[in-house]
C-alpha atoms as a PDB file:
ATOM      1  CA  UNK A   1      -1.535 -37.499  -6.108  1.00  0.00           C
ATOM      2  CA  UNK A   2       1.864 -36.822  -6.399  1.00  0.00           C
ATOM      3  CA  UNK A   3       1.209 -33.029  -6.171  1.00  0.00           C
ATOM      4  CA  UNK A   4      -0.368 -33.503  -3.401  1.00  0.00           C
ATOM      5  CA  UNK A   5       2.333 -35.007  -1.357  1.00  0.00           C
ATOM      6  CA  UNK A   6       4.675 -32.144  -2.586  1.00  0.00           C
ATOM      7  CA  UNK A   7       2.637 -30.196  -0.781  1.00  0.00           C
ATOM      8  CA  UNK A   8       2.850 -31.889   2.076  1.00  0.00           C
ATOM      9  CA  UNK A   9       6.840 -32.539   2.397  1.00  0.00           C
ATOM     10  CA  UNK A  10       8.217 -29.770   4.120  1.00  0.00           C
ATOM     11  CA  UNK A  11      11.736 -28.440   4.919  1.00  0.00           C
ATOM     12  CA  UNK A  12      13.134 -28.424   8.778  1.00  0.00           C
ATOM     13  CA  UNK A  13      12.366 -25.592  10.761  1.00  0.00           C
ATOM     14  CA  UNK A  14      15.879 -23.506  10.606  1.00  0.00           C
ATOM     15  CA  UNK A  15      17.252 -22.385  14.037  1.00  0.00           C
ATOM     16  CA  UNK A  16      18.211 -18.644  14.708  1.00  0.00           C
ATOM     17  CA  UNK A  17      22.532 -18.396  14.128  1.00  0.00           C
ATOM     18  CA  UNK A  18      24.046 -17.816  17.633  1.00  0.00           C
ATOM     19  CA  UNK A  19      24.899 -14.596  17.067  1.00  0.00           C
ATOM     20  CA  UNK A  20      21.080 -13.686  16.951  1.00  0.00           C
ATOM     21  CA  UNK A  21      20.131 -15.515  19.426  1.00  0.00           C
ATOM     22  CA  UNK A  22      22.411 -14.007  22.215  1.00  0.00           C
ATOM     23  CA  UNK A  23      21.460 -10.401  21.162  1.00  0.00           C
ATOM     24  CA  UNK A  24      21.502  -8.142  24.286  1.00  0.00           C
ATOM     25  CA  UNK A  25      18.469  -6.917  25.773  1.00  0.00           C
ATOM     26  CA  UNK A  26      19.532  -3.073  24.279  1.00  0.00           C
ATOM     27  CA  UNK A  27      20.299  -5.072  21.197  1.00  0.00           C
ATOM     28  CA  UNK A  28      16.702  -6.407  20.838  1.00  0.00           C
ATOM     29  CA  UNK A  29      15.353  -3.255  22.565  1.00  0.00           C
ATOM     30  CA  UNK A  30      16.519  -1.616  19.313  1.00  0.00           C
ATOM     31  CA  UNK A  31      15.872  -4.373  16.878  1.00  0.00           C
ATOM     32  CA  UNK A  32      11.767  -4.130  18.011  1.00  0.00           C
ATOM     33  CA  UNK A  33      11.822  -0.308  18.162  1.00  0.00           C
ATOM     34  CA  UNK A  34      13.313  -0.488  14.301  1.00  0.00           C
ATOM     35  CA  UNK A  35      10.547  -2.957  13.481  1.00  0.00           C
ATOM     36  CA  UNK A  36       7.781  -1.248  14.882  1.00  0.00           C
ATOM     37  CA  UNK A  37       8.551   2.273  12.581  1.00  0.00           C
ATOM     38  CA  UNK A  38       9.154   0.273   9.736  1.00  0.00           C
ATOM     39  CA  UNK A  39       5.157  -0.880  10.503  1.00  0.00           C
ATOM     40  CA  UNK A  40       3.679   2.001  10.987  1.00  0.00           C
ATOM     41  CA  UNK A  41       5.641   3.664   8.379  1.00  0.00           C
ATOM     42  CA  UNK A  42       3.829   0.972   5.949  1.00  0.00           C
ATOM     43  CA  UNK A  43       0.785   1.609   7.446  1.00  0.00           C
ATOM     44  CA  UNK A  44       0.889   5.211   7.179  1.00  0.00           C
ATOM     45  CA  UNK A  45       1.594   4.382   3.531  1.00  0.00           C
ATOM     46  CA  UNK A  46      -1.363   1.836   2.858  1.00  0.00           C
ATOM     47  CA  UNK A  47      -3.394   4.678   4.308  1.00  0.00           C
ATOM     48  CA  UNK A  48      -2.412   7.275   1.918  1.00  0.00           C
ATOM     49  CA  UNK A  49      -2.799   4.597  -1.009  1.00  0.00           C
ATOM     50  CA  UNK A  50      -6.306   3.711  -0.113  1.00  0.00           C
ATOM     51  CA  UNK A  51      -7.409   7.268  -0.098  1.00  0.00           C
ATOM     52  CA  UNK A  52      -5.428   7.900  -3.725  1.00  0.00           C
ATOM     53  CA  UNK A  53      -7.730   4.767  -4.843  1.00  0.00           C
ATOM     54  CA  UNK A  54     -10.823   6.130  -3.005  1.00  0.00           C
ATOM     55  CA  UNK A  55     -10.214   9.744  -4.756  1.00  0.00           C
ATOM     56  CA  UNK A  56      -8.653   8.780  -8.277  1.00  0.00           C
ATOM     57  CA  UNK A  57     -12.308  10.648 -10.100  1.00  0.00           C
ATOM     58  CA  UNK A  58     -11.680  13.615  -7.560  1.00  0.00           C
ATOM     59  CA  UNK A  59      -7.984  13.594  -8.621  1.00  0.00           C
ATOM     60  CA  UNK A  60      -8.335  12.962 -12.411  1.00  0.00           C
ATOM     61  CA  UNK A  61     -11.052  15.894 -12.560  1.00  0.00           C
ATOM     62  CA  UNK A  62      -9.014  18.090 -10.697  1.00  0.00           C
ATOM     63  CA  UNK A  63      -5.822  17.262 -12.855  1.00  0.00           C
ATOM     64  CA  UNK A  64      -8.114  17.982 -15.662  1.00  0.00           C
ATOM     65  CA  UNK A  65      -8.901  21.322 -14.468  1.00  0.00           C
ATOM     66  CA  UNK A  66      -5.690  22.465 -14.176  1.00  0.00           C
ATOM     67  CA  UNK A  67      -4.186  21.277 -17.435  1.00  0.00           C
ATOM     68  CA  UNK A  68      -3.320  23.575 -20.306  1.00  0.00           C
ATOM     69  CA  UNK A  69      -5.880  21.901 -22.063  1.00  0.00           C
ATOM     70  CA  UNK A  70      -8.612  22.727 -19.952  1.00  0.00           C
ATOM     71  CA  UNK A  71     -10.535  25.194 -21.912  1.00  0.00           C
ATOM     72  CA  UNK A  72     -10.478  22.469 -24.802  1.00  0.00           C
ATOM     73  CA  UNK A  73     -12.257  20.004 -22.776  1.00  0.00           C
ATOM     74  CA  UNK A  74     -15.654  18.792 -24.221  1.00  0.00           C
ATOM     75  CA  UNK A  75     -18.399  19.703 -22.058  1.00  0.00           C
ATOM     76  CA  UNK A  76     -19.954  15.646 -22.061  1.00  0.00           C
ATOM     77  CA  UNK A  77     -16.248  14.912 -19.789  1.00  0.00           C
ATOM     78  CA  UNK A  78     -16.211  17.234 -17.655  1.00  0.00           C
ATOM     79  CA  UNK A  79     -20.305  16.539 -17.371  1.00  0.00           C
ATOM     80  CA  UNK A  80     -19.092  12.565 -16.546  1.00  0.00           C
ATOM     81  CA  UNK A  81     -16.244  13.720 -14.274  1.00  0.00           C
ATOM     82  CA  UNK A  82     -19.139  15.331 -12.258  1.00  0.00           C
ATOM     83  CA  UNK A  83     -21.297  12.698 -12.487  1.00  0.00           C
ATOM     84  CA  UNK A  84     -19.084  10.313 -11.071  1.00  0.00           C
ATOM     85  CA  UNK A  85     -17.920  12.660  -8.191  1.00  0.00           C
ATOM     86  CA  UNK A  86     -21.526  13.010  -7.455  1.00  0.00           C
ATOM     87  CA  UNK A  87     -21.582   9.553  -6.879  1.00  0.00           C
ATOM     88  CA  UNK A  88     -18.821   9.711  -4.685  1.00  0.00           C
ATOM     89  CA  UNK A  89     -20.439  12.231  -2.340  1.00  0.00           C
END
């Protein structure tokens, strides 16, 4: 019970300082414009992480491939690297 009313206890809402709060229009104008490249700078990266998830068979074949070890490869991995990119396609 107790945790319970922990949870529901919360701190006052904090005001912005002054100095925030009387920001100039230019001021905000360039706070916002910041803002919005940081967001689509994350997006762009969440993109490029979901397609390095997607691809991770496609990438760990082809790193296979082109490692100096490549001609030592047993034939039943590189067979299950296909497999798995066939399943991907």
């Amino acid at each position: 019970r107790k945790a319970a009313l922990r949870l529901l206890d919360r701190p006052d809402t904090t005001e912005l300082p002054p100095s925030v709060a009387l920001l100039g229009a230019g001021d905000r104008d360039a706070a916002a414009t910041l803002l919005q490249r940081l967001l689509r700078g994350r997006a762009a990266q969440n993109i490029m992480y979901e397609g390095k998830v997607r691809r991770a068979d496609l990438i760990a074949e082809l790193r296979l491939e082109g490692s100096p070890e490549a001609g030592r490869t047993r034939p039943e991995q590189r067979n299950n690297a296909l497999v798995r990119l066939d399943g991907l396609l």
